[in-house]
PDB file of N, CA and C in Angstrom:
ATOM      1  N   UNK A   1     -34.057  15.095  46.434  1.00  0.00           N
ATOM      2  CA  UNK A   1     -33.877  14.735  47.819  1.00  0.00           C
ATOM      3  C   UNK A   1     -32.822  15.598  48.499  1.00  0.00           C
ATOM      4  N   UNK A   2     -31.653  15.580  48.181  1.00  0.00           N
ATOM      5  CA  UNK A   2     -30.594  16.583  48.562  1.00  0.00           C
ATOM      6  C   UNK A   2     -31.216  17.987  48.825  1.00  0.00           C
ATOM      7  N   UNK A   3     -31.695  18.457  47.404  1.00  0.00           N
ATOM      8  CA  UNK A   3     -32.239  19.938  48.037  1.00  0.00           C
ATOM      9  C   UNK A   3     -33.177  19.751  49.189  1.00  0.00           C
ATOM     10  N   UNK A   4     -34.318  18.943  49.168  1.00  0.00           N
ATOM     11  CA  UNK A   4     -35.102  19.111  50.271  1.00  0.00           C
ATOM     12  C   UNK A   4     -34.191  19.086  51.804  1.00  0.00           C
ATOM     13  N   UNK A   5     -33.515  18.334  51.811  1.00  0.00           N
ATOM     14  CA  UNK A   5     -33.108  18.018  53.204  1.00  0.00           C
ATOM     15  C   UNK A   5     -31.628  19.366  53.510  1.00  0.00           C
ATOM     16  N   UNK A   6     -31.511  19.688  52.085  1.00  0.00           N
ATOM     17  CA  UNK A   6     -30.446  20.952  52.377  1.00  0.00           C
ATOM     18  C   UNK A   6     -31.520  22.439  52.790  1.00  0.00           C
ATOM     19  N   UNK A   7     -32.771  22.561  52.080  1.00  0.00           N
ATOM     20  CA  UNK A   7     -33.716  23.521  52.945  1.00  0.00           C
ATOM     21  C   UNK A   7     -34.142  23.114  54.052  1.00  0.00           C
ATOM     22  N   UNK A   8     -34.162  21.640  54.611  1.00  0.00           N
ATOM     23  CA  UNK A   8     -34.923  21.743  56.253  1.00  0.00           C
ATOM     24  C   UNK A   8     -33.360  22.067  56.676  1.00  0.00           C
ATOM     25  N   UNK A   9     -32.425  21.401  56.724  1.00  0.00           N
ATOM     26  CA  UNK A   9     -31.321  21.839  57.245  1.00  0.00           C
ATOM     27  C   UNK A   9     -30.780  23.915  57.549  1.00  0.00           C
ATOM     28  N   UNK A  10     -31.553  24.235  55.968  1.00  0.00           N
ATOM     29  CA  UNK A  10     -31.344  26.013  56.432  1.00  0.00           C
ATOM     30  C   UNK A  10     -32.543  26.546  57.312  1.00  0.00           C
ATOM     31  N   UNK A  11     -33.329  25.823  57.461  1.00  0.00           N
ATOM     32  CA  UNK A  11     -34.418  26.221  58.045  1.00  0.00           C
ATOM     33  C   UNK A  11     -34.070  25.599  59.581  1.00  0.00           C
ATOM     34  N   UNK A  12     -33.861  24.712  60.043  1.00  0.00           N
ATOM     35  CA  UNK A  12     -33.177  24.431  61.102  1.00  0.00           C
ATOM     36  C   UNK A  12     -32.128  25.091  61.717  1.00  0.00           C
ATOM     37  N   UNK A  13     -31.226  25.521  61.258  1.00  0.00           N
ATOM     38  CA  UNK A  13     -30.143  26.759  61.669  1.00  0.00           C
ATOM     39  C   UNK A  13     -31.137  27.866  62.043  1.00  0.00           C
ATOM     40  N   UNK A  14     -31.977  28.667  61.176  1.00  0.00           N
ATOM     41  CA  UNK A  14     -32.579  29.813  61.297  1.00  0.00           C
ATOM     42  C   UNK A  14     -33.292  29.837  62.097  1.00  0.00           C
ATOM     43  N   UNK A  15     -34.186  28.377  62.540  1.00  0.00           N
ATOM     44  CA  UNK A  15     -34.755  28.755  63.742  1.00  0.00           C
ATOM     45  C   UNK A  15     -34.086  28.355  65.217  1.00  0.00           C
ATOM     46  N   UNK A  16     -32.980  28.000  65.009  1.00  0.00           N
ATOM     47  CA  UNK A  16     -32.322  27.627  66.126  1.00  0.00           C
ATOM     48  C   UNK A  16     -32.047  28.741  67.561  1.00  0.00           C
ATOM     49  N   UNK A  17     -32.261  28.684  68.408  1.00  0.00           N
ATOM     50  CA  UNK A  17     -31.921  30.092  69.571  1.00  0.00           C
ATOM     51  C   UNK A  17     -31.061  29.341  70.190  1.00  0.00           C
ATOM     52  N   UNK A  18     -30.056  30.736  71.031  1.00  0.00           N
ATOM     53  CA  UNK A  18     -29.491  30.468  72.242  1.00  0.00           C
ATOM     54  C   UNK A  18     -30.501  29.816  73.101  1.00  0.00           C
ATOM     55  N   UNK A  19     -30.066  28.535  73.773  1.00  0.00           N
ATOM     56  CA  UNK A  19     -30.692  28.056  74.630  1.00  0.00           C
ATOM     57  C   UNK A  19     -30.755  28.482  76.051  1.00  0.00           C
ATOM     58  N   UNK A  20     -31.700  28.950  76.933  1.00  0.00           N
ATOM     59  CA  UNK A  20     -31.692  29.917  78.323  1.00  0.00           C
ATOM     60  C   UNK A  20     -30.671  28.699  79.172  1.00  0.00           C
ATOM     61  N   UNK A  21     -29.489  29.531  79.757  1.00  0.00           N
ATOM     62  CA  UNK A  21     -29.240  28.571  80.895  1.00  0.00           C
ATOM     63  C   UNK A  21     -29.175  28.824  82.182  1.00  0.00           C
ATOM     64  N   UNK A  22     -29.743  30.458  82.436  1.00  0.00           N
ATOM     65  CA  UNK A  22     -30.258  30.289  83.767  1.00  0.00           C
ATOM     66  C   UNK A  22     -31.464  31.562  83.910  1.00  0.00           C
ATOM     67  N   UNK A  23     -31.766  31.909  85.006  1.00  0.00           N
ATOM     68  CA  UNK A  23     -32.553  32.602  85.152  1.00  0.00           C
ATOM     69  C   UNK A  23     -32.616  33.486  86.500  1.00  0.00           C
ATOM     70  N   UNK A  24     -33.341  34.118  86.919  1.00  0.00           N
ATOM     71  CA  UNK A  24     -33.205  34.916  88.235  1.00  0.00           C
ATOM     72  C   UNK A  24     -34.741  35.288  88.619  1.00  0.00           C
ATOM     73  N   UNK A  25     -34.574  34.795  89.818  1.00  0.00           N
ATOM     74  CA  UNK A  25     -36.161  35.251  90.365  1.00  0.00           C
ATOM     75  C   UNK A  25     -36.154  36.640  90.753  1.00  0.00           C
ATOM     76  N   UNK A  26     -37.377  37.094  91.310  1.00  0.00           N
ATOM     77  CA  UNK A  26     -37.937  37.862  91.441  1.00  0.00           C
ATOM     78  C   UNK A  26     -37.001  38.713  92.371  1.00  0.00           C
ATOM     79  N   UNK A  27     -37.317  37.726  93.264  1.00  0.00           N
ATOM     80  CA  UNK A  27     -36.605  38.605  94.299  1.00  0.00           C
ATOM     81  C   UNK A  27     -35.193  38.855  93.965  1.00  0.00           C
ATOM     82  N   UNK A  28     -34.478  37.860  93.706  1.00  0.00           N
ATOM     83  CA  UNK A  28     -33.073  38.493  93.261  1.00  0.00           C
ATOM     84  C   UNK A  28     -33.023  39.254  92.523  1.00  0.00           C
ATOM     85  N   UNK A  29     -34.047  39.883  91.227  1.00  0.00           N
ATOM     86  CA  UNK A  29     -34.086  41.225  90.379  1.00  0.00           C
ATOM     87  C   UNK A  29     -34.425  41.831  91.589  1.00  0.00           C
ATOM     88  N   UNK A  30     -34.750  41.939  92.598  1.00  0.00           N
ATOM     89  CA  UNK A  30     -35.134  43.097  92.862  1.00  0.00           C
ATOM     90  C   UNK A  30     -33.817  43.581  94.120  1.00  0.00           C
ATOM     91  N   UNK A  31     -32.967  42.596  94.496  1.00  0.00           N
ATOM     92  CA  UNK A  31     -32.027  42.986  95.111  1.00  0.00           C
ATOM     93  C   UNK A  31     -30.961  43.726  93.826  1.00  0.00           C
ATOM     94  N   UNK A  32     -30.836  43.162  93.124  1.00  0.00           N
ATOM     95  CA  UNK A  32     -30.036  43.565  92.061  1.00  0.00           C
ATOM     96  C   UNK A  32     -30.413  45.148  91.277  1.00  0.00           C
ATOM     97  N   UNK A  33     -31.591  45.233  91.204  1.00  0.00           N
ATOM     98  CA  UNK A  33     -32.152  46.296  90.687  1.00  0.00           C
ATOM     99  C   UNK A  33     -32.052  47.419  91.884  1.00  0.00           C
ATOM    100  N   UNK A  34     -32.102  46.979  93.283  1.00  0.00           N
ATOM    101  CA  UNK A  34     -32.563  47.809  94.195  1.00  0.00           C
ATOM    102  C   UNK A  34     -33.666  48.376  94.511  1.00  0.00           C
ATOM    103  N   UNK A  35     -34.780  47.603  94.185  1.00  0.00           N
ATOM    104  CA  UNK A  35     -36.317  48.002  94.013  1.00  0.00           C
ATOM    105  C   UNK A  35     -36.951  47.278  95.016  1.00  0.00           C
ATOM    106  N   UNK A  36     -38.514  47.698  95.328  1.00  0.00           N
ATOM    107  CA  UNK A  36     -38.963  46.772  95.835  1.00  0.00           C
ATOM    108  C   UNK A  36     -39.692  45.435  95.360  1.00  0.00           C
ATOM    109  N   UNK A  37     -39.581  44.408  95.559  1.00  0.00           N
ATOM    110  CA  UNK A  37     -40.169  43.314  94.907  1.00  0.00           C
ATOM    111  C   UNK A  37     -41.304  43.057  94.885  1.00  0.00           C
ATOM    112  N   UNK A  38     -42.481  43.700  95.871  1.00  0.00           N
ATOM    113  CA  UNK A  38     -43.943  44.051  95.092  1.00  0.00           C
ATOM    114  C   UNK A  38     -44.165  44.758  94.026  1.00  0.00           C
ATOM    115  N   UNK A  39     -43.484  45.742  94.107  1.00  0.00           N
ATOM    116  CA  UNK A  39     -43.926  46.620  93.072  1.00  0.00           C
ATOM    117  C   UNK A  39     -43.320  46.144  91.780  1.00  0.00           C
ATOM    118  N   UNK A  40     -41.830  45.533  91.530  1.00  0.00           N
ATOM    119  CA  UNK A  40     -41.278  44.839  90.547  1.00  0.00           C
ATOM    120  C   UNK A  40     -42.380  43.549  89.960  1.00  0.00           C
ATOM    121  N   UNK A  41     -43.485  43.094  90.987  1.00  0.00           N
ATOM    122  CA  UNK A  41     -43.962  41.939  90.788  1.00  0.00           C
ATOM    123  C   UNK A  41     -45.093  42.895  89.735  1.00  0.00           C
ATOM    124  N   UNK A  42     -45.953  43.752  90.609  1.00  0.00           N
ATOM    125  CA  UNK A  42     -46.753  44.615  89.921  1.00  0.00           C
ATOM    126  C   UNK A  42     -46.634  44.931  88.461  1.00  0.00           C
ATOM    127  N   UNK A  43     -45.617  45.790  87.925  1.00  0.00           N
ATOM    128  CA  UNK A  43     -45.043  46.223  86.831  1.00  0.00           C
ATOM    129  C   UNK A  43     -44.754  44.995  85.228  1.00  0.00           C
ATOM    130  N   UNK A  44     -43.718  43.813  86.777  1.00  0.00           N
ATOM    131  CA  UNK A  44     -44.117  42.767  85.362  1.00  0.00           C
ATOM    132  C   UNK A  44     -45.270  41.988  84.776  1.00  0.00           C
ATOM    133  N   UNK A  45     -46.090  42.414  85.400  1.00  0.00           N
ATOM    134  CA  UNK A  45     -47.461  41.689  84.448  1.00  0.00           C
ATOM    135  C   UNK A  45     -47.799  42.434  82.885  1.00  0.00           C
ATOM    136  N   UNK A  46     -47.173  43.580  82.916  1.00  0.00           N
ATOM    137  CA  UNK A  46     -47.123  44.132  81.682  1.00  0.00           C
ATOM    138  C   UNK A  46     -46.201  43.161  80.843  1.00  0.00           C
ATOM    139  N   UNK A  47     -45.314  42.178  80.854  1.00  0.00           N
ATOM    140  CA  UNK A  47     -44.236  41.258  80.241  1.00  0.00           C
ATOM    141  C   UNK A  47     -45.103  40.186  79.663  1.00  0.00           C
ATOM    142  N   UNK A  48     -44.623  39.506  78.721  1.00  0.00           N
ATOM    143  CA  UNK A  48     -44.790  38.573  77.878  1.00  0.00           C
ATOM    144  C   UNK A  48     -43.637  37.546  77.905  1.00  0.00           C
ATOM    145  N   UNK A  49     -44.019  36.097  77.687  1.00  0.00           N
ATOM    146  CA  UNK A  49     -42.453  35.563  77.369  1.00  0.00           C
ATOM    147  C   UNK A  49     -41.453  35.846  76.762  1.00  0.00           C
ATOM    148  N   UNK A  50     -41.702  36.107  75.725  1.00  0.00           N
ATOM    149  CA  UNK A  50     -40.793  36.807  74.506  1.00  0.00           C
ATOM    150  C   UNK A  50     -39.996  38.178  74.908  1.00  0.00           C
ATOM    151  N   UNK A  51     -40.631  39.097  76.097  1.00  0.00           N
ATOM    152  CA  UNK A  51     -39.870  39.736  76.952  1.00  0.00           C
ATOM    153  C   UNK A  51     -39.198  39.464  78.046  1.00  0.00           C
ATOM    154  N   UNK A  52     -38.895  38.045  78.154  1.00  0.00           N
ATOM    155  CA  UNK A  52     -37.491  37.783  79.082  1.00  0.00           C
ATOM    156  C   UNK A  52     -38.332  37.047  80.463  1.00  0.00           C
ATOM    157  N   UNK A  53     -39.496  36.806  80.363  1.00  0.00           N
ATOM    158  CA  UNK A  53     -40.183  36.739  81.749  1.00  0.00           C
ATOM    159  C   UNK A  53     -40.697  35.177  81.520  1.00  0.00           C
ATOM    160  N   UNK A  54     -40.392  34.376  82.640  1.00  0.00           N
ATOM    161  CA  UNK A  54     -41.257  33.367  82.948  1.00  0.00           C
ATOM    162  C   UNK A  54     -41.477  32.836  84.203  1.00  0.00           C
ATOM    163  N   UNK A  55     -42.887  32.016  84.170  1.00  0.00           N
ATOM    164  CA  UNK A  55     -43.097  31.442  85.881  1.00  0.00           C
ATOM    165  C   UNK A  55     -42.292  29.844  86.107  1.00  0.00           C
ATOM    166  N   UNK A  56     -41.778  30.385  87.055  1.00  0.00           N
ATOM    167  CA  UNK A  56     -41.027  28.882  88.009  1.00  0.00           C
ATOM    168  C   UNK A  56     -42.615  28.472  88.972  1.00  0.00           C
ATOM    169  N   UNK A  57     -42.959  27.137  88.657  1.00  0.00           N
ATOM    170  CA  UNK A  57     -44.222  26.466  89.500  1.00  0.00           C
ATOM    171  C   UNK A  57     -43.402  25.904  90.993  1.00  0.00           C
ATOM    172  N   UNK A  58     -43.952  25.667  91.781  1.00  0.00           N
ATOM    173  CA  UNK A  58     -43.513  25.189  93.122  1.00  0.00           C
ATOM    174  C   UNK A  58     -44.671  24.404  93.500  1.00  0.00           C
ATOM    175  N   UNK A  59     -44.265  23.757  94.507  1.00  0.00           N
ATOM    176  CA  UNK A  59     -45.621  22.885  95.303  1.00  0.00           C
ATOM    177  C   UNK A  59     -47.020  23.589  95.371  1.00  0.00           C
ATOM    178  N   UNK A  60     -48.099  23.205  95.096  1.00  0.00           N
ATOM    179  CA  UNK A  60     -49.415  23.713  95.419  1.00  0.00           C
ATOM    180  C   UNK A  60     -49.584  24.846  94.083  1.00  0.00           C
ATOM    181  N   UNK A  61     -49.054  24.837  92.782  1.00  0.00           N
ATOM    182  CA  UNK A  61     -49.213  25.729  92.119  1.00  0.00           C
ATOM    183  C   UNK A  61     -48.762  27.297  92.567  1.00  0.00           C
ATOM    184  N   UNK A  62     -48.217  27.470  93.396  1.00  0.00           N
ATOM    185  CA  UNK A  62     -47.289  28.561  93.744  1.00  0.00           C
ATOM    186  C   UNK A  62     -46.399  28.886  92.680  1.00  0.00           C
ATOM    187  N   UNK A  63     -46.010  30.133  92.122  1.00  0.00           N
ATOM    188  CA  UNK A  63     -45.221  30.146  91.375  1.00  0.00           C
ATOM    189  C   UNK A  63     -44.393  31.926  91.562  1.00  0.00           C
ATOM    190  N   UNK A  64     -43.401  32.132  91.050  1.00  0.00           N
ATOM    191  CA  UNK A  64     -42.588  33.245  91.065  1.00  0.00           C
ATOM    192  C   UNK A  64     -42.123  33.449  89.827  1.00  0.00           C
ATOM    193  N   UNK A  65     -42.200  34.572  89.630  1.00  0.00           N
ATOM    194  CA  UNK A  65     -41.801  35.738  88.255  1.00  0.00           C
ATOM    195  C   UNK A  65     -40.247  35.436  87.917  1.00  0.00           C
ATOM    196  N   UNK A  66     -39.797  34.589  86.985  1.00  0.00           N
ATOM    197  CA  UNK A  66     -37.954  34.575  86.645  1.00  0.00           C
ATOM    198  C   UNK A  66     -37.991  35.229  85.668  1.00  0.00           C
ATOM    199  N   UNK A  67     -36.964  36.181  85.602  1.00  0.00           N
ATOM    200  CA  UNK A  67     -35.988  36.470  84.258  1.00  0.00           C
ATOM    201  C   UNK A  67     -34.616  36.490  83.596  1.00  0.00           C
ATOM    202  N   UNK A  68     -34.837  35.950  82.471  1.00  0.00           N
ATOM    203  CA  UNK A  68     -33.616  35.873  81.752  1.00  0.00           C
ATOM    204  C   UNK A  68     -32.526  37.117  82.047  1.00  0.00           C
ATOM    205  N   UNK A  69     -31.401  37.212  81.481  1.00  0.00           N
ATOM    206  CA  UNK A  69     -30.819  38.665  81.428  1.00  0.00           C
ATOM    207  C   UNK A  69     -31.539  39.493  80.315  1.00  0.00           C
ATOM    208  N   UNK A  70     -31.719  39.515  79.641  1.00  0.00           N
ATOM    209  CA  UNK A  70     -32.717  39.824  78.724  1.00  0.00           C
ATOM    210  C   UNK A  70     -34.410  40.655  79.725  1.00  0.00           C
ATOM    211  N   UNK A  71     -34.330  40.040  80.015  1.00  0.00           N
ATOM    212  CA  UNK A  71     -35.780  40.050  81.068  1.00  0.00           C
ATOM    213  C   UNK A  71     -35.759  41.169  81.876  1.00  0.00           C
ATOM    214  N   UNK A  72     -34.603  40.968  82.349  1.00  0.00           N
ATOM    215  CA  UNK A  72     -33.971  42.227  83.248  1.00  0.00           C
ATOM    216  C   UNK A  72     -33.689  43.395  82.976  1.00  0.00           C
ATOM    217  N   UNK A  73     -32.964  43.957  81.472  1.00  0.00           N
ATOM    218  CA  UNK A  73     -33.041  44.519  80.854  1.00  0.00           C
ATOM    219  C   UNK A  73     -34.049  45.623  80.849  1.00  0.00           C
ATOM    220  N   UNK A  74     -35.370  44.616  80.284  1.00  0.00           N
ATOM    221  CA  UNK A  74     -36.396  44.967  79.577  1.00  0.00           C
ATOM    222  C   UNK A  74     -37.508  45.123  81.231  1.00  0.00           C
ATOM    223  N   UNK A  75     -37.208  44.536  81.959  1.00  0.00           N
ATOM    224  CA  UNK A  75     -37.639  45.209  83.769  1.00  0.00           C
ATOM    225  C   UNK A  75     -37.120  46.501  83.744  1.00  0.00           C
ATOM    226  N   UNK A  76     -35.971  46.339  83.481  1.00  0.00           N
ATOM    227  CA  UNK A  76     -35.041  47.942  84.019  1.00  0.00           C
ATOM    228  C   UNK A  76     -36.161  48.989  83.338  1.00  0.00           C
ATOM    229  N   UNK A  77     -36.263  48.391  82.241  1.00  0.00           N
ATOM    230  CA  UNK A  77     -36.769  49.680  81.102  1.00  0.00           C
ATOM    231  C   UNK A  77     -38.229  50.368  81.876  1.00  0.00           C
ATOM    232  N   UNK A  78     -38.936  49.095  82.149  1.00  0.00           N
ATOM    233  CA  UNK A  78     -39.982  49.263  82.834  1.00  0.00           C
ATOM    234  C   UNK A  78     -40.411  49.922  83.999  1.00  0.00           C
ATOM    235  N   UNK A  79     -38.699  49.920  84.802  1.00  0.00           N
ATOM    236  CA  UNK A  79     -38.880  50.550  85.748  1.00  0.00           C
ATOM    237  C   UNK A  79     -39.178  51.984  85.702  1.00  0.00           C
ATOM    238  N   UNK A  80     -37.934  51.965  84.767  1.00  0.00           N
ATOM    239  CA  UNK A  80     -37.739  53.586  84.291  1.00  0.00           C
ATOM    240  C   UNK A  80     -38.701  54.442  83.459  1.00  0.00           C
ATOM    241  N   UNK A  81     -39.683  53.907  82.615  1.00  0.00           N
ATOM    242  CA  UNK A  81     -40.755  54.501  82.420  1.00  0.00           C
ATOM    243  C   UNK A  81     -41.561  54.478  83.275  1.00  0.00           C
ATOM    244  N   UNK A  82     -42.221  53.628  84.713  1.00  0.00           N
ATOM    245  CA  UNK A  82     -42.940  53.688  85.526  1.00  0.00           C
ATOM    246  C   UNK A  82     -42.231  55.353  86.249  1.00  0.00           C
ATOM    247  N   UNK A  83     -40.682  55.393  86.783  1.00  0.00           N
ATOM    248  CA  UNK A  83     -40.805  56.094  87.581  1.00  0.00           C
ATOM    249  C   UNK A  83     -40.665  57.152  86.677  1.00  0.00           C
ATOM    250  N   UNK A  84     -40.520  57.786  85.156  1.00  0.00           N
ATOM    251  CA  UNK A  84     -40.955  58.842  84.810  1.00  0.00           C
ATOM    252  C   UNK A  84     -42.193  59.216  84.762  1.00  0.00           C
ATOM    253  N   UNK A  85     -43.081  58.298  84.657  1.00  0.00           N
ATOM    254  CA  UNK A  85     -44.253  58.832  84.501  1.00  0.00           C
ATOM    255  C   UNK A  85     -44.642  59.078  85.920  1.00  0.00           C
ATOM    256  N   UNK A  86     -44.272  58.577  87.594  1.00  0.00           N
ATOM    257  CA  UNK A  86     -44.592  59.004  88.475  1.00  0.00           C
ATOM    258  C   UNK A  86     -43.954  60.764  88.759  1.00  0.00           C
ATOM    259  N   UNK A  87     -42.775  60.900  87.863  1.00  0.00           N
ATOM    260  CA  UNK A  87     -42.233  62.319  88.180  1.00  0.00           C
ATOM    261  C   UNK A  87     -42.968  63.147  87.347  1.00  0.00           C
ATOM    262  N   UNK A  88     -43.821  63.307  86.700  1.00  0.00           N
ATOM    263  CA  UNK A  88     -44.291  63.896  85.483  1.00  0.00           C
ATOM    264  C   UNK A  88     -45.539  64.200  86.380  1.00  0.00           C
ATOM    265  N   UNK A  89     -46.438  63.260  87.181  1.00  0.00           N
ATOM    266  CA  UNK A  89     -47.685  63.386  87.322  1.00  0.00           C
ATOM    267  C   UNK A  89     -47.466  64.040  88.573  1.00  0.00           C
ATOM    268  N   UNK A  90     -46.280  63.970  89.409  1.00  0.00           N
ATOM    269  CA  UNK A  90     -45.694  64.866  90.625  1.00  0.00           C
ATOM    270  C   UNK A  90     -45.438  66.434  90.428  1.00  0.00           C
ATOM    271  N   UNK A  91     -44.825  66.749  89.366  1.00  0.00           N
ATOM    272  CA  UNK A  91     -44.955  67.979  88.482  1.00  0.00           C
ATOM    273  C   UNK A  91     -45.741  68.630  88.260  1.00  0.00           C
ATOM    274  N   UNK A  92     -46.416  67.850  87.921  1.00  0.00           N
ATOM    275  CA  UNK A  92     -47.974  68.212  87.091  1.00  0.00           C
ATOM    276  C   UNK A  92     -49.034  67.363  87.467  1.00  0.00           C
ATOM    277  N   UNK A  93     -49.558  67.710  88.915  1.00  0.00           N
ATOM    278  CA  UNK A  93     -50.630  66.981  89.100  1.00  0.00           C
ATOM    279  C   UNK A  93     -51.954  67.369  87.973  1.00  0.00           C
ATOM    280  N   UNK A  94     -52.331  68.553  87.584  1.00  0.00           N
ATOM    281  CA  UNK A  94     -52.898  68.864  86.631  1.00  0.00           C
ATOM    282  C   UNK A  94     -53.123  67.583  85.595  1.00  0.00           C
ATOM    283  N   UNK A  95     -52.037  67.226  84.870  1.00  0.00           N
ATOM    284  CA  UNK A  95     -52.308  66.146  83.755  1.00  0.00           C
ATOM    285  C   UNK A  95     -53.118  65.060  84.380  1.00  0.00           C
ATOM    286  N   UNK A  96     -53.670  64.808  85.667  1.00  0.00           N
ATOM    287  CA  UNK A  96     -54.101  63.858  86.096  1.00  0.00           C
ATOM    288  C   UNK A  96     -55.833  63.913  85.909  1.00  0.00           C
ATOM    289  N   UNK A  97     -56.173  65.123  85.442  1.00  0.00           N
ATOM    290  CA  UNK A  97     -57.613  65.542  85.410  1.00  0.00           C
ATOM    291  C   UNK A  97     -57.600  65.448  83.872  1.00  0.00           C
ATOM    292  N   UNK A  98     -58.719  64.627  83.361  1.00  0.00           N
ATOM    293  CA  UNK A  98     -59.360  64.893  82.133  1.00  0.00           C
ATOM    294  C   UNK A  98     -59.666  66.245  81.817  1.00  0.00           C
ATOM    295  N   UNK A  99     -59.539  66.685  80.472  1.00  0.00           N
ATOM    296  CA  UNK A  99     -59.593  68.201  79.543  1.00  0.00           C
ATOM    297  C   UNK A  99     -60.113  67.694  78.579  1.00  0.00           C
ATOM    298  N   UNK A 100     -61.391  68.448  78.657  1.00  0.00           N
ATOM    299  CA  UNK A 100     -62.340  68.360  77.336  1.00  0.00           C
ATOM    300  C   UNK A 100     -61.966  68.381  75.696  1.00  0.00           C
TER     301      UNK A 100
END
């Protein structure tokens, strides 16, 4: 008995997380980021929960994009590969045509 309840007990620690205690909508990433908040809305559909992103519901099933700090982060990142790959294809409109 002891051992059993001393493995749920290690198994309880291990799965334990920081619990989220706040979050930031959309729009405030995007004042914070300095972006625009369509296009921030655009980009995060590439996100998953587990990447920092979740929906706040409102009346009528309305809902808005929150993220953790974590979330934000992992937005930033997003941003920043979106706008390299827009400088790359600006460069090189070429790469934009299929090659046999």
């Amino acid at each position: 008995m002891e051992l059993e309840a001393a493995v749920r007990a290690t198994i309880a620690r291990r799965l334990t997380m920081a619990a989220i205690t706040h979050v930031f909508t959309i729009a405030r990433v995007a004042e914070l980021l300095g972006e625009d908040e369509d296009w921030l809305r655009e980009i995060s559909v590439e996100m998953e929960p587990e990447d920092g992103i979740i929906s706040v519901y409102s009346i009528g099933d309305d809902y808005t994009p929150a993220f953790t700090d974590f979330g934000i982060d992992n937005l930033r990142q997003l941003v920043d590969i979106h706008k390299e790959d827009a400088r790359r294809l600006t460069a090189d409109p070429d790469k934009t045509k299929q090659r046999p």
